[in-house]
PDB file of N, CA and C in Angstrom:
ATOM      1  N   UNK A   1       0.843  -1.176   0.000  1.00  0.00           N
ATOM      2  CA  UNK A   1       0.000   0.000   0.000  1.00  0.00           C
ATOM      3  C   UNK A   1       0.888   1.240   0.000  1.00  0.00           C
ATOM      4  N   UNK A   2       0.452   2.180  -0.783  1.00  0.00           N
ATOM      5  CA  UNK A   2       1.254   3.329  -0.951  1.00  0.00           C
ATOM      6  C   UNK A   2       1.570   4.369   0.655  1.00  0.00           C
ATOM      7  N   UNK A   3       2.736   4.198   1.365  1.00  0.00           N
ATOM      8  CA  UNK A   3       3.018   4.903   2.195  1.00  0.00           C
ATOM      9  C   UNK A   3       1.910   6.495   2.351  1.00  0.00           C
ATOM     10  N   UNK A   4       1.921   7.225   1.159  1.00  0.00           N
ATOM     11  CA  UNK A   4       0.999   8.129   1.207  1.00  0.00           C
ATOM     12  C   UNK A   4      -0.200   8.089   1.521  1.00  0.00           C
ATOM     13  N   UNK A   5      -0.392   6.995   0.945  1.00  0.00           N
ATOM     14  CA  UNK A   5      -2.524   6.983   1.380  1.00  0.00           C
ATOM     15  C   UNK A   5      -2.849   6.621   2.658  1.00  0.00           C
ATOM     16  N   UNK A   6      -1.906   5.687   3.406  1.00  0.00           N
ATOM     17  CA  UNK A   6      -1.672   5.029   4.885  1.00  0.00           C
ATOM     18  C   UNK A   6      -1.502   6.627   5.640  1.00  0.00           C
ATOM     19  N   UNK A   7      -0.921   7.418   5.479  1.00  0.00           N
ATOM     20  CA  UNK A   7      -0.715   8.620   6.454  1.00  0.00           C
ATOM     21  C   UNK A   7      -2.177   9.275   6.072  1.00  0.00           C
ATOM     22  N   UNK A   8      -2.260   9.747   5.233  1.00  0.00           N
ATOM     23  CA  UNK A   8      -3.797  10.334   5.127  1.00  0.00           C
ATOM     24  C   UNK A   8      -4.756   9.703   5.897  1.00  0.00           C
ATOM     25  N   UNK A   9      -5.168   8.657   5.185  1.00  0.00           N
ATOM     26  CA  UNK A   9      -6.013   8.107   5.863  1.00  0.00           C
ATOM     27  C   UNK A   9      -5.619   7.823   7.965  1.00  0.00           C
ATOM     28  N   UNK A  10      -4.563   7.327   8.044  1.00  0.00           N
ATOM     29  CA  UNK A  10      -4.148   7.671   9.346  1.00  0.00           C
ATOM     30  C   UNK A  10      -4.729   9.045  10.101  1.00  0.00           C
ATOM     31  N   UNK A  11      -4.210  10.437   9.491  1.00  0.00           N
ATOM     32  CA  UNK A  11      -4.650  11.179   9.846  1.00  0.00           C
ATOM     33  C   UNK A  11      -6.046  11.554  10.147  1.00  0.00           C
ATOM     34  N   UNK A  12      -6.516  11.432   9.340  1.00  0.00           N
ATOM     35  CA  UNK A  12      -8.375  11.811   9.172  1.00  0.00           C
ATOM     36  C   UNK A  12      -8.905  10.398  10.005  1.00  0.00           C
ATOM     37  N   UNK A  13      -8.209   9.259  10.307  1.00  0.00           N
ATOM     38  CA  UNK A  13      -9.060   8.225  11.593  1.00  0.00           C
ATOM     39  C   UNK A  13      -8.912   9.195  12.960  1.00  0.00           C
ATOM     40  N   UNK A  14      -7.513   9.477  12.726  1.00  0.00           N
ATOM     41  CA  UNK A  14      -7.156  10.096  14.188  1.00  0.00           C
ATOM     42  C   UNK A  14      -7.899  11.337  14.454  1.00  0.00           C
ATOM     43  N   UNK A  15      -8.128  12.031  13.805  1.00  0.00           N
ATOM     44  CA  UNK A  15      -8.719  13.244  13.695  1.00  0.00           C
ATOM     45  C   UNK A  15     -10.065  12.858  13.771  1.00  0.00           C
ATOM     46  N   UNK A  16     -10.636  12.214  13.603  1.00  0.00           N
ATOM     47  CA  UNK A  16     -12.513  11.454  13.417  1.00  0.00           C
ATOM     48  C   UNK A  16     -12.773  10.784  14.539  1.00  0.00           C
ATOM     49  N   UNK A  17     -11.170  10.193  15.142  1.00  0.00           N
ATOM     50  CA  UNK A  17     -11.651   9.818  16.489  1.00  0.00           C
ATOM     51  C   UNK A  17     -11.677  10.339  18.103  1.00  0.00           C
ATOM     52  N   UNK A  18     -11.345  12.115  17.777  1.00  0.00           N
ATOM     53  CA  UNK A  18     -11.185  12.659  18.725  1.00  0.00           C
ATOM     54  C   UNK A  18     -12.805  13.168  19.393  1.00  0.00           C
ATOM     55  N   UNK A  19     -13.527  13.557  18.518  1.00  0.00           N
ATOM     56  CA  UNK A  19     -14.970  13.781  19.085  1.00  0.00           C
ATOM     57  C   UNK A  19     -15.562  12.992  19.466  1.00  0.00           C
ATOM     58  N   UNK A  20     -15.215  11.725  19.025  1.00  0.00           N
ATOM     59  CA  UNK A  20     -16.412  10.189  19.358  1.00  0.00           C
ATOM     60  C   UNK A  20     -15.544  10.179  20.661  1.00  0.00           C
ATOM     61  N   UNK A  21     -14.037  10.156  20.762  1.00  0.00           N
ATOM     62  CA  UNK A  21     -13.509  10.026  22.672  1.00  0.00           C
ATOM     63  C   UNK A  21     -14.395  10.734  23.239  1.00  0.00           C
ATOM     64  N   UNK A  22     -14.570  12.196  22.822  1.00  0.00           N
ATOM     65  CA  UNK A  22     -14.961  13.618  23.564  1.00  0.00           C
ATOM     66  C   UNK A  22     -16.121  13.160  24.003  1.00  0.00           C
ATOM     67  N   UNK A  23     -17.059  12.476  22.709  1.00  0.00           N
ATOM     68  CA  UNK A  23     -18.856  12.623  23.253  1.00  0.00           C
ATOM     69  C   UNK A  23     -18.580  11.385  24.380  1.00  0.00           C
ATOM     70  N   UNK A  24     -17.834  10.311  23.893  1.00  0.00           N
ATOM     71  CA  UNK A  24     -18.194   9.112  24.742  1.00  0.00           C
ATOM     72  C   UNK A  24     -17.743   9.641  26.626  1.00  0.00           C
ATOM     73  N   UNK A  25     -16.559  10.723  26.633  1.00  0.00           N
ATOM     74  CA  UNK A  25     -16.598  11.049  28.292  1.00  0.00           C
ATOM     75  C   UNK A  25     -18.124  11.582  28.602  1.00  0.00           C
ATOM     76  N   UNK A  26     -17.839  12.907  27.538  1.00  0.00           N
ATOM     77  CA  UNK A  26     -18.981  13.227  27.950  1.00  0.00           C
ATOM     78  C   UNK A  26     -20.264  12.610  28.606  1.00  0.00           C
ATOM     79  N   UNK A  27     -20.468  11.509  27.750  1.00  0.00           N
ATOM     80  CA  UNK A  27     -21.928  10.787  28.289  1.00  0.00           C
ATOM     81  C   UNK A  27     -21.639   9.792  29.482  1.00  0.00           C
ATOM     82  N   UNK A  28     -20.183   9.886  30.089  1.00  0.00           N
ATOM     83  CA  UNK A  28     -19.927   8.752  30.809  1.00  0.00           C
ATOM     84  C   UNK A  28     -19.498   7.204  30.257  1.00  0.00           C
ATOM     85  N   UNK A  29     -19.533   7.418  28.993  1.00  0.00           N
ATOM     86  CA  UNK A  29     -19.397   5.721  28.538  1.00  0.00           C
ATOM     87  C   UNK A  29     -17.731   5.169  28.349  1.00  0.00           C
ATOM     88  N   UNK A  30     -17.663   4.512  28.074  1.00  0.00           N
ATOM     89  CA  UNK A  30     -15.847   3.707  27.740  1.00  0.00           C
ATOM     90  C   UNK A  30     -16.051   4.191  26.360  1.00  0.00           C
ATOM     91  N   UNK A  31     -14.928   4.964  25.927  1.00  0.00           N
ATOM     92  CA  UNK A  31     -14.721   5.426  24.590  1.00  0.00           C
ATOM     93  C   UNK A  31     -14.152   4.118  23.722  1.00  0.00           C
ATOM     94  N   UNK A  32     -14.815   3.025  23.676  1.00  0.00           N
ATOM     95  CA  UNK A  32     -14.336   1.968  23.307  1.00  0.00           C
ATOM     96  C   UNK A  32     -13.718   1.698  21.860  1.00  0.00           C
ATOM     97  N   UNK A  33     -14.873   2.280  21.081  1.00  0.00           N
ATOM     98  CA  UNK A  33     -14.794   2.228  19.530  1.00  0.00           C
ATOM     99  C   UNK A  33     -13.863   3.565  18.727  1.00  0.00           C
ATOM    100  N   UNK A  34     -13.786   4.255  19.901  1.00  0.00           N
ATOM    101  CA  UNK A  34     -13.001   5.480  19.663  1.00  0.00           C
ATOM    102  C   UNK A  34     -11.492   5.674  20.286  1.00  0.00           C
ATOM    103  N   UNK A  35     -11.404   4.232  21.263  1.00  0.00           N
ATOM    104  CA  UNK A  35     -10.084   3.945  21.413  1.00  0.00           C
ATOM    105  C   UNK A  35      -9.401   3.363  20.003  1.00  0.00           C
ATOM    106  N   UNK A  36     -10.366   2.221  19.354  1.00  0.00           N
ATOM    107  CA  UNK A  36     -10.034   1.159  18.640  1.00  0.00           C
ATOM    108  C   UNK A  36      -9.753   2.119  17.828  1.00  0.00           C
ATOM    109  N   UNK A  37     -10.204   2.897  17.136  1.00  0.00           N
ATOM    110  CA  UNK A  37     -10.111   3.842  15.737  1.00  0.00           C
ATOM    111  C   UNK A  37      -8.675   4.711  16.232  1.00  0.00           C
ATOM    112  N   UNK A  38      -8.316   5.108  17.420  1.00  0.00           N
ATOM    113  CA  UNK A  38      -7.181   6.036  17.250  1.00  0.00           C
ATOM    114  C   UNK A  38      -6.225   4.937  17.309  1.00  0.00           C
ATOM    115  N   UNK A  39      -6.241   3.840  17.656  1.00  0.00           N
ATOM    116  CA  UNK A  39      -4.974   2.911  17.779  1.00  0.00           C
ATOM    117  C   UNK A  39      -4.987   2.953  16.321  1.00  0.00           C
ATOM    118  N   UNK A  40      -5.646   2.188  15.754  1.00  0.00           N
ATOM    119  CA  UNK A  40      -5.547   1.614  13.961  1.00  0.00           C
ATOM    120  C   UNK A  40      -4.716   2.851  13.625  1.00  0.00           C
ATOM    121  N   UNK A  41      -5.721   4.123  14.096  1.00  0.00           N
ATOM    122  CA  UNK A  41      -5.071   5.142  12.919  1.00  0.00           C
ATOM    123  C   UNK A  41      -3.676   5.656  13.574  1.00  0.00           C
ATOM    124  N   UNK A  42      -3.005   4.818  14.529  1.00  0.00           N
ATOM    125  CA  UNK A  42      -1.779   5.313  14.765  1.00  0.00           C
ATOM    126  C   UNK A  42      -0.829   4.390  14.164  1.00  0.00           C
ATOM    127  N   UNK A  43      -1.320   3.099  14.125  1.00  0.00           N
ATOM    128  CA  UNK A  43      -0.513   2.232  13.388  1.00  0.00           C
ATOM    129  C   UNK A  43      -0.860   2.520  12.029  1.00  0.00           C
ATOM    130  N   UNK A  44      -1.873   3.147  11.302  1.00  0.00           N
ATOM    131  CA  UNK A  44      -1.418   3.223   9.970  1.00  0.00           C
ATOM    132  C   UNK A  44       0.007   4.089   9.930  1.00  0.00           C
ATOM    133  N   UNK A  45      -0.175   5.404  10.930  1.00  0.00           N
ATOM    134  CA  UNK A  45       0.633   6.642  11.049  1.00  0.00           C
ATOM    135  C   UNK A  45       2.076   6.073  11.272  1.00  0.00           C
ATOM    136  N   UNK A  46       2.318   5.268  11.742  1.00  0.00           N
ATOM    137  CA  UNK A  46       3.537   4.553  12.261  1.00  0.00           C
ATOM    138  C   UNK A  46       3.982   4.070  10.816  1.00  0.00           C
ATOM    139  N   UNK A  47       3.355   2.760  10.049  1.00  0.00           N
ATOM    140  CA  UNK A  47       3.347   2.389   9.146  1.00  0.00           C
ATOM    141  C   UNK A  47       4.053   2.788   7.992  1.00  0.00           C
ATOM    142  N   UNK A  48       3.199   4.425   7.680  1.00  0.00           N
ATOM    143  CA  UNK A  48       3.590   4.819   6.874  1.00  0.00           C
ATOM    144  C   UNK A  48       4.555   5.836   7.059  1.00  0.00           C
ATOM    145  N   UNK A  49       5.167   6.184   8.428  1.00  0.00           N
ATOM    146  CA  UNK A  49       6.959   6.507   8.655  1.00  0.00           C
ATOM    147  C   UNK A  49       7.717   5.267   8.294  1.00  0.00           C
ATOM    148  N   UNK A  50       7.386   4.266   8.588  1.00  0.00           N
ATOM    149  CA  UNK A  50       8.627   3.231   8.343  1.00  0.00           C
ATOM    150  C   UNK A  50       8.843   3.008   6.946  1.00  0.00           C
ATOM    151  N   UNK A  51       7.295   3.092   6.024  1.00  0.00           N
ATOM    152  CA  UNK A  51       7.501   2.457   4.647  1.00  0.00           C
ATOM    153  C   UNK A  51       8.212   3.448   3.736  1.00  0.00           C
ATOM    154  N   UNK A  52       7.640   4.884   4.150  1.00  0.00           N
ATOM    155  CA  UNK A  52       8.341   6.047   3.385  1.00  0.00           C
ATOM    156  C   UNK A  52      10.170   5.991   3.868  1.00  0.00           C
ATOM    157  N   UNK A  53      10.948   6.083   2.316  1.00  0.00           N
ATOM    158  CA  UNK A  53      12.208   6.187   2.228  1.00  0.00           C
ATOM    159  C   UNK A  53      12.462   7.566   3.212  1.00  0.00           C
ATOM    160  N   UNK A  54      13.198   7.842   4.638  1.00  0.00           N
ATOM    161  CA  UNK A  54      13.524   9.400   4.997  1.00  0.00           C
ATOM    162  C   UNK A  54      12.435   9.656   5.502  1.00  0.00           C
ATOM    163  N   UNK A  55      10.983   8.858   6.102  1.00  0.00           N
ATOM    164  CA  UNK A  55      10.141   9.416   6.928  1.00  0.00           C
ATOM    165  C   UNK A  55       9.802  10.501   5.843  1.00  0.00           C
ATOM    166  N   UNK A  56       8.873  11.706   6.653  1.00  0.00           N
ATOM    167  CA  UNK A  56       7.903  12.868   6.339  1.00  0.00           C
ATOM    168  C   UNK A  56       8.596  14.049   7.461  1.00  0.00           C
ATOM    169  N   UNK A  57       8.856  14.762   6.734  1.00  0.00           N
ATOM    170  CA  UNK A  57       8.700  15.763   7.874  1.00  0.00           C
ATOM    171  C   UNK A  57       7.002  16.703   7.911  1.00  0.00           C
ATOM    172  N   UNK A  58       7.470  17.811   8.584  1.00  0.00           N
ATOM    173  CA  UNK A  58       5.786  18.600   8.913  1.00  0.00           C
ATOM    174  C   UNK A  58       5.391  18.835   7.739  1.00  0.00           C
ATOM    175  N   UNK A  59       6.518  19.518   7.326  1.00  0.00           N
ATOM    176  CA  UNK A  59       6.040  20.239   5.381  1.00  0.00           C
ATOM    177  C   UNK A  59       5.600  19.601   4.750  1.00  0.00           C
ATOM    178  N   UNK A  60       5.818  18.113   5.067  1.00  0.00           N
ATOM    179  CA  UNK A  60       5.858  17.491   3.848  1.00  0.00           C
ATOM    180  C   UNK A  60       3.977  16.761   3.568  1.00  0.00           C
ATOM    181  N   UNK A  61       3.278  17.104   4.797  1.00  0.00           N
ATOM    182  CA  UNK A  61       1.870  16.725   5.250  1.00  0.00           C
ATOM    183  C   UNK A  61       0.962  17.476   4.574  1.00  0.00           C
ATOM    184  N   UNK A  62       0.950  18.719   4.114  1.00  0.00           N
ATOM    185  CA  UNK A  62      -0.170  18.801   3.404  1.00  0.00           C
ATOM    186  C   UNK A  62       0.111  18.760   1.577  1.00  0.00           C
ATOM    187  N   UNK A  63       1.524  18.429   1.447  1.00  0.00           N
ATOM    188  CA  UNK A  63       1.584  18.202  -0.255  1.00  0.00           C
ATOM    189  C   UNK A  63       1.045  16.612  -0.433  1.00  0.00           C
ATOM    190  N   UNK A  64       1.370  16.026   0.886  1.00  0.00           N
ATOM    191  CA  UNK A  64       0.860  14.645   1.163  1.00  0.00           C
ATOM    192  C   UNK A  64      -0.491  14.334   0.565  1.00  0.00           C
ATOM    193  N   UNK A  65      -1.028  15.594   1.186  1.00  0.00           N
ATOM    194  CA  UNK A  65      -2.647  15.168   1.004  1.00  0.00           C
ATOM    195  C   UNK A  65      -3.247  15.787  -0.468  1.00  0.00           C
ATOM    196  N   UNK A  66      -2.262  16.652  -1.030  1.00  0.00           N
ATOM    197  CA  UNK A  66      -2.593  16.945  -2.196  1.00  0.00           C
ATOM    198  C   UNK A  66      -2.456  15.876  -3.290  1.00  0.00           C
ATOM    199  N   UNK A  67      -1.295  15.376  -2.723  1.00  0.00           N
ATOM    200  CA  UNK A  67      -0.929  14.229  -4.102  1.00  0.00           C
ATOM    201  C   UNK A  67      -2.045  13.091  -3.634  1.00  0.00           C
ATOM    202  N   UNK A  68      -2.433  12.999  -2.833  1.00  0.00           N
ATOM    203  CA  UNK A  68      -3.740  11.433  -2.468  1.00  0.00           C
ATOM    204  C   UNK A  68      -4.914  12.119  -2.975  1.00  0.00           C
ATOM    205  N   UNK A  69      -4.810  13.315  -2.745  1.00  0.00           N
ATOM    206  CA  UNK A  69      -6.235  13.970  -3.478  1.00  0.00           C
ATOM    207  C   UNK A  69      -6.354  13.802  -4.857  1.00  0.00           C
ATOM    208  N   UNK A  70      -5.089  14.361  -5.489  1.00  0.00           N
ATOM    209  CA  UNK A  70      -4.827  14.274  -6.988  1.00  0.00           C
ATOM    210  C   UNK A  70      -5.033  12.962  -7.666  1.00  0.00           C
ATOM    211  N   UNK A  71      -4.962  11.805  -6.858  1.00  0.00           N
ATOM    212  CA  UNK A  71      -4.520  10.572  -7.286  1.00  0.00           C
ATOM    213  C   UNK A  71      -5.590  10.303  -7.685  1.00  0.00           C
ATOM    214  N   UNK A  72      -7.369  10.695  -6.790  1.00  0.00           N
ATOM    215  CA  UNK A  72      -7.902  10.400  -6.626  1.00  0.00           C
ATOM    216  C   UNK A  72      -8.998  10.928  -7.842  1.00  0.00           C
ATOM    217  N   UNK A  73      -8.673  12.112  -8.712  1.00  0.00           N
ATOM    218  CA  UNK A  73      -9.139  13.274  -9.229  1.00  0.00           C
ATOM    219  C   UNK A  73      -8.577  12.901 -10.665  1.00  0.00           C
TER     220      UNK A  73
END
C-alpha cells in the first residue's frame, strides 16, 4: 500500500476519532470504539513513517494530502 494513502487516511481516523472520545466522556461511557479507531489510525501513522524512504517531515503533510487527493481526481 502506498506509504501516502496510509498517512492520510491515518490522519483523518485520528482526527474522526477525537470527538467520538470527547462525546463518549462526555456521556460517561468507555470510549471503546473510539479507542479502537485512534490505535488503527496510529498504526497506519507509524506504518507509513517506516515504509516512506527518509520518513515525512511537517512540510511534507499537506503536499501529502494533495498528491492522495490528486490521485484520486
Amino acid at each position: 500500500m502506498n506509504p501516502d494513502l496510509l498517512l492520510v487516511i491515518g490522519i483523518v481516523l485520528a482526527v474522526l476519532s477525537v470527538p467520538s472520545m470527547l462525546s463518549a466522556f462526555a456521556d460517561r461511557r468507555t470510549p471503546r470504539v473510539a479507542a479502537l479507531v485512534a490505535i488503527i489510525a496510529g498504526c497506519m501513522i507509524v506504518w507509513a513513517f517506516r515504509e516512506q524512504p527518509g520518513g515525512y517531515t511537517i512540510k511534507e503533510i499537506p503536499e501529502v494530502f494533495v498528491r492522495v487527493a490528486a490521485e484520486f481526481i
